[in-house]
N, C-alpha and C. Protein backbone atom coordinates (compact mmCIF):
# COMPACT_ATOMS: atom_id res chain seq x y z
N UNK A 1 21.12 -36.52 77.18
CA UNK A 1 22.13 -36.52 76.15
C UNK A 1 23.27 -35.60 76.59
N UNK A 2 24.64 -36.05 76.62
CA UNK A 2 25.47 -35.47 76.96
C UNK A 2 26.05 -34.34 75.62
N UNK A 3 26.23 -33.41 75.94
CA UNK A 3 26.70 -32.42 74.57
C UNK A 3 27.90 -32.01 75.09
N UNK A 4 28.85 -31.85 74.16
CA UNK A 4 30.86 -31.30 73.82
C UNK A 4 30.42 -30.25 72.83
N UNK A 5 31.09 -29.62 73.48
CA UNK A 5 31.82 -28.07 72.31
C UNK A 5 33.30 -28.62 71.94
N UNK A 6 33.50 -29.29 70.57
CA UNK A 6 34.72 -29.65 70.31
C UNK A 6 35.02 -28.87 68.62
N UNK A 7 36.13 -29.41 68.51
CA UNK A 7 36.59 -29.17 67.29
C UNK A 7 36.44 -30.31 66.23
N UNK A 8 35.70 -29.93 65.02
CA UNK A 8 35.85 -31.46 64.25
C UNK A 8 36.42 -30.85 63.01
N UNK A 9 37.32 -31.94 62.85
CA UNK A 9 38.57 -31.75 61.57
C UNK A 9 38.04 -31.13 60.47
N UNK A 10 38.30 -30.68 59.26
CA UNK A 10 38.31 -30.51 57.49
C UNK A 10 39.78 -29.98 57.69
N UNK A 11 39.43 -30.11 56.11
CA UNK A 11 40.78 -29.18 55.32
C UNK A 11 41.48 -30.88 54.55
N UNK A 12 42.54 -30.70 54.09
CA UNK A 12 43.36 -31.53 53.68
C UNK A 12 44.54 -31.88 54.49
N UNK A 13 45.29 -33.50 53.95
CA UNK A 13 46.16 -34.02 54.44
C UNK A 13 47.59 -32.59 54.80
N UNK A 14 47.78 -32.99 56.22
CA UNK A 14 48.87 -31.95 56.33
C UNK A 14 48.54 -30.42 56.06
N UNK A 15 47.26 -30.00 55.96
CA UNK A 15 46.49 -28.89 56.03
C UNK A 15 44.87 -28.65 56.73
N UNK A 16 45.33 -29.07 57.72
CA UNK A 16 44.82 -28.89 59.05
C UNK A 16 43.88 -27.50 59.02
N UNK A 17 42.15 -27.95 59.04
CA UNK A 17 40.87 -26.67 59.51
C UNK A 17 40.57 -27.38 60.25
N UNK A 18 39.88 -26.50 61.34
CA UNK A 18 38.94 -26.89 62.09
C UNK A 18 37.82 -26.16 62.29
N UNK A 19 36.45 -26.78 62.66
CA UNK A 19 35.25 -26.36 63.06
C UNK A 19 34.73 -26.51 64.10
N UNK A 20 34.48 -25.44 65.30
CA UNK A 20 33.79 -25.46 66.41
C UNK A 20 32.48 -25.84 66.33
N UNK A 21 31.96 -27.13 67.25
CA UNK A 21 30.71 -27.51 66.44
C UNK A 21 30.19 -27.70 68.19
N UNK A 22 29.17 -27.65 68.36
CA UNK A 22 28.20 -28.39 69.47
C UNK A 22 27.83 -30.16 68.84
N UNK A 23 28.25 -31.20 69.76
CA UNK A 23 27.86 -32.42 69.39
C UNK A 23 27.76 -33.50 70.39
N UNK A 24 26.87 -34.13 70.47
CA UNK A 24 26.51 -35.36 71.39
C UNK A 24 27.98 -36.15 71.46
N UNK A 25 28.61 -36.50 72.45
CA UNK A 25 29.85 -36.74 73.31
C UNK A 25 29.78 -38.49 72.29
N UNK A 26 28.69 -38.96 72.13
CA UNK A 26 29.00 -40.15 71.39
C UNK A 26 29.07 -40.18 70.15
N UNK A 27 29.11 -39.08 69.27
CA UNK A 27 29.54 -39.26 68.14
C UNK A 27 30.09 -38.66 67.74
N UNK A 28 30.69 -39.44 66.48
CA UNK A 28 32.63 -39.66 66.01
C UNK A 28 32.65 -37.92 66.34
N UNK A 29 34.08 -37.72 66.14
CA UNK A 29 34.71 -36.63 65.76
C UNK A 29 34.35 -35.95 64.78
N UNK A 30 34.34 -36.41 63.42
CA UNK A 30 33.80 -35.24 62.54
C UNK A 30 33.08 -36.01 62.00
N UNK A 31 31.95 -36.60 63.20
CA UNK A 31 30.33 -36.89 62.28
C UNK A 31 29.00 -36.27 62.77
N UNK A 32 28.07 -36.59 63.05
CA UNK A 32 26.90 -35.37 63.27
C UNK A 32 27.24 -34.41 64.17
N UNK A 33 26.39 -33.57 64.09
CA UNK A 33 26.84 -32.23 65.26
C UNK A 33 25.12 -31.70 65.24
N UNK A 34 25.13 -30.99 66.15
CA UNK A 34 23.96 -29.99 66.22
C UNK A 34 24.29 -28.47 65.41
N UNK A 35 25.48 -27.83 66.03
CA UNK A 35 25.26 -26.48 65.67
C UNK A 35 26.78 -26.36 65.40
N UNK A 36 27.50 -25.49 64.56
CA UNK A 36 28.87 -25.12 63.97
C UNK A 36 28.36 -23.64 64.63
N UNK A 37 29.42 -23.16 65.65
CA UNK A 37 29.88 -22.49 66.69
C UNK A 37 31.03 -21.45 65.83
N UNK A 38 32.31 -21.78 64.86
CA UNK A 38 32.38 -20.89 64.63
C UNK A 38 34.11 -21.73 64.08
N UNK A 39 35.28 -21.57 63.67
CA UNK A 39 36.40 -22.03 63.26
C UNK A 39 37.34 -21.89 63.64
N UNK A 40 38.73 -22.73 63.48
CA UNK A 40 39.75 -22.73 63.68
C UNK A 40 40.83 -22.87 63.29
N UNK A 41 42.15 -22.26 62.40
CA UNK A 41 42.74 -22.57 61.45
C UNK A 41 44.11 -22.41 62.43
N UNK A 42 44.39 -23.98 63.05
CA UNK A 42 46.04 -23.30 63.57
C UNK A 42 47.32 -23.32 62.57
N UNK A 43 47.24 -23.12 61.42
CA UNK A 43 48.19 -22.75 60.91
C UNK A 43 48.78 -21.42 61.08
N UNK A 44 47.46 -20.60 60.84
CA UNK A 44 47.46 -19.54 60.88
C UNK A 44 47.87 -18.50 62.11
N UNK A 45 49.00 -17.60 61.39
CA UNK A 45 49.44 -16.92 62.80
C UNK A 45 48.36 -15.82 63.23
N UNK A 46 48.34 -15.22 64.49
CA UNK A 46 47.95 -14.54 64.67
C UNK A 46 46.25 -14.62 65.75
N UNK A 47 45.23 -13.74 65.22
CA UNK A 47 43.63 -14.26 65.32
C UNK A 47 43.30 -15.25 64.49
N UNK A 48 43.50 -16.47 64.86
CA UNK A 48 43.34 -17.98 64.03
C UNK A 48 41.67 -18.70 64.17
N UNK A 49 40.97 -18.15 64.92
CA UNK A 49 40.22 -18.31 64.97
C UNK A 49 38.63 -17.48 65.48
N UNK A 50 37.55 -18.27 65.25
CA UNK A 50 36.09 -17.17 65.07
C UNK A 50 35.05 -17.79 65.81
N UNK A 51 34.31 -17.44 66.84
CA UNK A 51 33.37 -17.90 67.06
C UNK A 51 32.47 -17.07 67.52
N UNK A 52 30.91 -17.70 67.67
CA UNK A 52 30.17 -16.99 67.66
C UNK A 52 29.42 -17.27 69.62
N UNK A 53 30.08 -15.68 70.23
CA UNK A 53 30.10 -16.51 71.51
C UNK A 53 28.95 -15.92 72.45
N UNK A 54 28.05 -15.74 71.75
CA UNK A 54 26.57 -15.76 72.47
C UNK A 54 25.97 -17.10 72.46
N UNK A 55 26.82 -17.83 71.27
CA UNK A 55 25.89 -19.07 71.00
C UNK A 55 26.79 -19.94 72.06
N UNK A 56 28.29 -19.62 71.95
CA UNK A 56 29.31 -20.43 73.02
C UNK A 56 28.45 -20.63 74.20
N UNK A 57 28.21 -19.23 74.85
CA UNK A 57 27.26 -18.99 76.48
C UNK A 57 26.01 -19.66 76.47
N UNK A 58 25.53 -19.94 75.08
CA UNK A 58 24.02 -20.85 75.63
C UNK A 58 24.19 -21.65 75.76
N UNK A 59 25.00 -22.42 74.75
CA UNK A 59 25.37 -23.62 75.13
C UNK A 59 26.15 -24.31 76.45
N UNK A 60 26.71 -23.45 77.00
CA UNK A 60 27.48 -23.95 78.21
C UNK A 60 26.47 -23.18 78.90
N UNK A 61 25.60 -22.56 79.24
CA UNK A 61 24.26 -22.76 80.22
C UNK A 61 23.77 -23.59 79.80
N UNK A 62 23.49 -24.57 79.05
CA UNK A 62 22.79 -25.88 79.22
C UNK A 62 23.13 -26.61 79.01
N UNK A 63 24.44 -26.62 79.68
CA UNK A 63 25.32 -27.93 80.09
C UNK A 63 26.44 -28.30 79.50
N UNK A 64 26.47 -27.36 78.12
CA UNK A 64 27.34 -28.31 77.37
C UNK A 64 29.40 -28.17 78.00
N UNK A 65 29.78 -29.39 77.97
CA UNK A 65 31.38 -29.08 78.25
C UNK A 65 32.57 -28.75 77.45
N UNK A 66 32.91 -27.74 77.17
CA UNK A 66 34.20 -27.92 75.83
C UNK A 66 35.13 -28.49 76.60
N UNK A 67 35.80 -28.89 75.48
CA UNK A 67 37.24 -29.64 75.63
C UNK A 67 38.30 -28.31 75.81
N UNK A 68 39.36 -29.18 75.97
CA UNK A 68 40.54 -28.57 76.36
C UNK A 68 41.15 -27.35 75.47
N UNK A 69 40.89 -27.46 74.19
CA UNK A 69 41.16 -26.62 73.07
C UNK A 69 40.37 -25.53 72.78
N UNK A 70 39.06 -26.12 72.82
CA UNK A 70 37.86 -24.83 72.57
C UNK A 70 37.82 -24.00 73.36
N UNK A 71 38.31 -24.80 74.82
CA UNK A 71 38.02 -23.80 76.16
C UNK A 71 39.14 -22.42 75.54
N UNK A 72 40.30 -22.80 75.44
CA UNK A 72 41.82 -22.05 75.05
C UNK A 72 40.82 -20.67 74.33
N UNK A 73 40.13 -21.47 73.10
CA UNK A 73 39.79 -20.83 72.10
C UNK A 73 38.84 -19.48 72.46
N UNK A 74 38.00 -19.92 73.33
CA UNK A 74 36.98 -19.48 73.68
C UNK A 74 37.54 -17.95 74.74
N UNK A 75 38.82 -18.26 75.35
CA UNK A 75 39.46 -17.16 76.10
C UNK A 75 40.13 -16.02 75.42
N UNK A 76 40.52 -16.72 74.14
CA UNK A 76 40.84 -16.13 73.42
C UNK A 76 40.45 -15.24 72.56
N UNK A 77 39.39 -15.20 72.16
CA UNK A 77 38.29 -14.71 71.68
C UNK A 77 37.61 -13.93 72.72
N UNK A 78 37.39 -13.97 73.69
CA UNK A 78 36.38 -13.09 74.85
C UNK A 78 37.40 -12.05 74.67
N UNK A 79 38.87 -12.27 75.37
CA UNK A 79 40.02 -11.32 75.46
C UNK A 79 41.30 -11.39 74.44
N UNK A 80 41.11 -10.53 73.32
CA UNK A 80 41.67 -10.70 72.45
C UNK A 80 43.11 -9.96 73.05
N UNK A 81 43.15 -8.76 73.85
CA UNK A 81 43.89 -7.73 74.22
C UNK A 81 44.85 -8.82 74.78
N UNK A 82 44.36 -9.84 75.53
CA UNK A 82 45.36 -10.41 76.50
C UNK A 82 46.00 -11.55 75.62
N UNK A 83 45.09 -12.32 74.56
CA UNK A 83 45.75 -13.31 74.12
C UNK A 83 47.22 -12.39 73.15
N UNK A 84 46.78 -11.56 72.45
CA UNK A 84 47.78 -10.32 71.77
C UNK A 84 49.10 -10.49 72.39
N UNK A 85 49.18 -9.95 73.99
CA UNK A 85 50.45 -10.07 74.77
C UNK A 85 50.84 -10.93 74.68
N UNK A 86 49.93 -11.95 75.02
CA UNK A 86 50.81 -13.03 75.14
C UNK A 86 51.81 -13.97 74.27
N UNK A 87 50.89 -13.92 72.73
CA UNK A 87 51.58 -13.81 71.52
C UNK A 87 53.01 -13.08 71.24
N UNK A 88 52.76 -11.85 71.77
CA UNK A 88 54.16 -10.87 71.83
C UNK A 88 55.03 -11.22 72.41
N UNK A 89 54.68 -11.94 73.78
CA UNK A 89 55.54 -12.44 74.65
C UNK A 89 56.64 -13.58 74.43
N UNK A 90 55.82 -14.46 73.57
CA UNK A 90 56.31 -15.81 72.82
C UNK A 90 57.03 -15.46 72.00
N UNK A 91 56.83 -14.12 71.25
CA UNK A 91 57.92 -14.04 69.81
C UNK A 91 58.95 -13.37 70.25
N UNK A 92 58.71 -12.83 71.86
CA UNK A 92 59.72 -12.06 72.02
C UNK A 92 61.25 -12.96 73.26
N UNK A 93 60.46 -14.37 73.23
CA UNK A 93 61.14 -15.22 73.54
C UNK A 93 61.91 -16.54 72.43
N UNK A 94 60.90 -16.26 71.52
CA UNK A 94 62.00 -16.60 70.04
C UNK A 94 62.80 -16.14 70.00
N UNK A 95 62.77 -14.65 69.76
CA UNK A 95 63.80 -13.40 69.43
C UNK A 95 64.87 -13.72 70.15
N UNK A 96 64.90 -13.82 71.24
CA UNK A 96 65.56 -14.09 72.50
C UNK A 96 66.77 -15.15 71.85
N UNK A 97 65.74 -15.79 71.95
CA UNK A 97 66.65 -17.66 71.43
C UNK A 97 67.51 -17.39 70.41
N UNK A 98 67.11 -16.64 69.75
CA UNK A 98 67.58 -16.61 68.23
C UNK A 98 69.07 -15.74 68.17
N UNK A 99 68.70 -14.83 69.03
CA UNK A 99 70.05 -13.55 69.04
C UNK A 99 71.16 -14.84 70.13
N UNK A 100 70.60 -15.85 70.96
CA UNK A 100 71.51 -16.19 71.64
C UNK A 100 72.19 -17.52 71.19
N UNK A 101 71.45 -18.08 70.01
CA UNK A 101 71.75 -19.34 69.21
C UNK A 101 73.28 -19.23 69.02
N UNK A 102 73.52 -17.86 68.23
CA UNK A 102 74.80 -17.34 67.60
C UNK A 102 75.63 -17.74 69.23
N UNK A 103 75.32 -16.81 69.79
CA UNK A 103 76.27 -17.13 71.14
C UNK A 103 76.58 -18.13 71.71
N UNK A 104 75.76 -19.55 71.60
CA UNK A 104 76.12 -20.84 72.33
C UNK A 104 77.24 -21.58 71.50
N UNK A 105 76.79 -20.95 69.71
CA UNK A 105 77.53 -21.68 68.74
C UNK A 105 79.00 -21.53 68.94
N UNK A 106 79.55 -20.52 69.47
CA UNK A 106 80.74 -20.30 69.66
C UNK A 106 81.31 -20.67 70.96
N UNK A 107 80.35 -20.60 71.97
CA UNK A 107 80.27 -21.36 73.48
C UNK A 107 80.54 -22.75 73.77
N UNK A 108 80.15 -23.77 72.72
CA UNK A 108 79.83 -25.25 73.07
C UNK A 108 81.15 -25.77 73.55
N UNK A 109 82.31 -25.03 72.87
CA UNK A 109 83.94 -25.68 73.46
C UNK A 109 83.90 -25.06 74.90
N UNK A 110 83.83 -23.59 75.31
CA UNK A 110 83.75 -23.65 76.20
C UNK A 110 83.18 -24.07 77.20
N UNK A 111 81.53 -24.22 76.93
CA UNK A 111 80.65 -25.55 77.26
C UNK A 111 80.71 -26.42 77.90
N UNK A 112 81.85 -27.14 76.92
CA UNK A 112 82.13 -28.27 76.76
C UNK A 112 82.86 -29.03 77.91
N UNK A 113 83.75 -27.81 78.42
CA UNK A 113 84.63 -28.56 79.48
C UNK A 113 83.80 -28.20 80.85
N UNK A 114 82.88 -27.25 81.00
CA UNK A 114 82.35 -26.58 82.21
C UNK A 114 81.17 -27.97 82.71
N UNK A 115 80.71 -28.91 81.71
CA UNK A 115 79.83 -29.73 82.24
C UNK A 115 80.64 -31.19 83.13
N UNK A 116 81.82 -31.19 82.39
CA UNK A 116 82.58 -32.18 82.68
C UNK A 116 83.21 -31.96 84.08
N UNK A 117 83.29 -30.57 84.60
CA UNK A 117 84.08 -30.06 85.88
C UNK A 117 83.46 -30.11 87.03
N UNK A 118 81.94 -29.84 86.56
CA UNK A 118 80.89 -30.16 87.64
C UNK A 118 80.72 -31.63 88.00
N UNK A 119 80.63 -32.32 87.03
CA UNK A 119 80.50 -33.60 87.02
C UNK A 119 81.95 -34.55 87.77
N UNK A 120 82.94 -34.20 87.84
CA UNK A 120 84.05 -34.19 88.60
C UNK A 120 83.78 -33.79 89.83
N UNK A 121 83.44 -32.69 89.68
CA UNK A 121 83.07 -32.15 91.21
C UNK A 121 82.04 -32.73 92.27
N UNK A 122 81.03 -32.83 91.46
CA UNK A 122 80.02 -33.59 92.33
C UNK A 122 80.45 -34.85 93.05
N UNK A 123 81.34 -35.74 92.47
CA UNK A 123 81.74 -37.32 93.13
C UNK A 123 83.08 -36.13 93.21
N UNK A 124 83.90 -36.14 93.93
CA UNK A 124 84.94 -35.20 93.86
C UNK A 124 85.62 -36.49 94.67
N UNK A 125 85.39 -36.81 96.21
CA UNK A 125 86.21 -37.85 96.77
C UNK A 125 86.16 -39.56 95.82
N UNK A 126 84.91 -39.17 95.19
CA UNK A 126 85.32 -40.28 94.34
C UNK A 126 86.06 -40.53 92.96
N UNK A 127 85.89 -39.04 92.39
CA UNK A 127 86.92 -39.29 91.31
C UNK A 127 88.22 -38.93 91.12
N UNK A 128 89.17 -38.51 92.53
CA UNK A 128 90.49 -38.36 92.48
C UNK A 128 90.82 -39.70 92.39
N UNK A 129 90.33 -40.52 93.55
CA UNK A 129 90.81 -41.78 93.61
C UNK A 129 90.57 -42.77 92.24
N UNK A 130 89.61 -42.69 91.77
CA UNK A 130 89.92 -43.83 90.23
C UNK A 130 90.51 -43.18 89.48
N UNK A 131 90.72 -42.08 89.15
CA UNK A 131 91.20 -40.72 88.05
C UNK A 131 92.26 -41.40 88.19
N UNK A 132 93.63 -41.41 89.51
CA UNK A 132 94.99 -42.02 89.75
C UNK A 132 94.58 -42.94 89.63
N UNK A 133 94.15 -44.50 90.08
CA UNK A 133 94.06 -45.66 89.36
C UNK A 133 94.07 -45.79 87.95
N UNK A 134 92.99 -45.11 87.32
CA UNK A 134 92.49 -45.16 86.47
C UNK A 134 93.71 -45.78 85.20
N UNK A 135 94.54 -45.14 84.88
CA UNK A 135 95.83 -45.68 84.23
C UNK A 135 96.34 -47.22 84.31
N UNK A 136 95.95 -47.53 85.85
CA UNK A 136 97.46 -48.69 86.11
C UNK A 136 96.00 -50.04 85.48
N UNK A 137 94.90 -49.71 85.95
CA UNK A 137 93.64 -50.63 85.32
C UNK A 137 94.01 -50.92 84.07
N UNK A 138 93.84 -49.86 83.08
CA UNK A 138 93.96 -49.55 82.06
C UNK A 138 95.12 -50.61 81.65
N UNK A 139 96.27 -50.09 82.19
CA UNK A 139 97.16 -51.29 81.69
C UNK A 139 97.31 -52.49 82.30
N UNK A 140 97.20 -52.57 83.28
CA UNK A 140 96.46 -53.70 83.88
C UNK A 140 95.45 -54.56 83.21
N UNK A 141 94.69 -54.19 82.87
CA UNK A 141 93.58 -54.68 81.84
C UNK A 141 93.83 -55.14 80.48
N UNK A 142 95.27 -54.42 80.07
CA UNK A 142 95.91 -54.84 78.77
C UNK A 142 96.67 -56.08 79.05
N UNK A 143 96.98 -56.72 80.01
CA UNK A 143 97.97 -57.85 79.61
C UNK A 143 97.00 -58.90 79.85
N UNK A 144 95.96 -58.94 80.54
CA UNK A 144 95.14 -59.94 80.89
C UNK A 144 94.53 -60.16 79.46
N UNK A 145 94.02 -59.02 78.69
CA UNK A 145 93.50 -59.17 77.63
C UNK A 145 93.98 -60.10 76.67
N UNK A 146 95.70 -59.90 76.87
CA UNK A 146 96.10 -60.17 76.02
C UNK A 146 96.86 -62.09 76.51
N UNK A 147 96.08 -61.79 77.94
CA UNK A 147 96.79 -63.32 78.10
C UNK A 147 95.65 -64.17 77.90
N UNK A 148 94.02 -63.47 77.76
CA UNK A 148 92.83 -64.56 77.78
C UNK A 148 93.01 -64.57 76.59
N UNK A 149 93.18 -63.49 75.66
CA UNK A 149 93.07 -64.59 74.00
C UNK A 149 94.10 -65.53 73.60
N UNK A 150 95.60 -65.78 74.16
CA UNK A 150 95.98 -67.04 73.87
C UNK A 150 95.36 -68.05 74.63
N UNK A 151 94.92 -67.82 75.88
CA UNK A 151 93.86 -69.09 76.37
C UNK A 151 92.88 -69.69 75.61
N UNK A 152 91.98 -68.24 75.39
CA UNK A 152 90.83 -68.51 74.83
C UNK A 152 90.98 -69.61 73.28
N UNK A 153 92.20 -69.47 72.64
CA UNK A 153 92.15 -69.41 71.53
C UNK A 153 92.45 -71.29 72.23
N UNK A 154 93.34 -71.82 72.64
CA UNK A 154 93.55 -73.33 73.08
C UNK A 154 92.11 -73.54 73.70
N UNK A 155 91.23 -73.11 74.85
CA UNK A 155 90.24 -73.20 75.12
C UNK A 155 89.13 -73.46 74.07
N UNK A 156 89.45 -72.56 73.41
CA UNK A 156 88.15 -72.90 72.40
C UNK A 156 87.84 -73.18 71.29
């Protein structure tokens, strides 16, 4: 029998719990289990979750595989010190964003023309030359326009 350390759903619509459970790999998501391992609430900021990880270690000595999430969970919990930083690290890259939001808001005109210059630049031998065309097309393109719709209009 193959056994998963996964997470199986509760809580309500758009209020998201979870339960660390030990369960045979073939059944459903949140239907039988052997053993509830311990919880998970990602709403919640901070230590969001609990487990009980003597029982984690027996179980993965006899075989069992967590998934991708529990594993997260499970690191997290051994080393709380490190998941902490890293938390700090993230808010302190919000922070970041946030003090510089103000600054782009007033930036985007200037922005605005700096993406367009590169973009010039990059085809550079190619866009002097249509840049000067570019006009005589333009009107060029206006009389034809204006000579296919009296065609079009006898044509069709």
């Amino acid at each position: 029998m193959a056994v998963v350390i996964r997470l199986r759903r509760e809580g309500a619509l758009n209020r998201p719990y979870f339960k660390v459970v030990v369960a045979d790999k073939r059944s459903p998501r949140d239907g039988k289990f052997i053993e509830i391992l311990g919880t998970y609430d990602p709403k919640k900021r901070g230590n969001n979750s609990t487990l009980k990880l003597e029982r984690v270690e027996y179980w993965i000595s006899k075989g069992a595989q967590p998934s991708d999430t529990v594993r997260s969970l499970i690191k997290k919990n051994k080393n709380p010190e490190a998941a902490a930083k890293k938390a700090a690290a993230v808010e302190a890259k919000k922070a970041a964003k946030a003090k510089a939001a103000p600054k782009t808001e007033a930036a985007p005109a200037a922005e605005a023309p700096a993406p367009e210059a590169p973009a010039a630049e990059a085809p550079a031998p190619e866009a002097p030359a249509p840049a000067a065309p570019a006009p005589q097309p333009a009107e060029t393109s206006a009389p034809p326009a204006a000579e296919s719709t009296p065609e079009e209009k006898p044509a069709g």
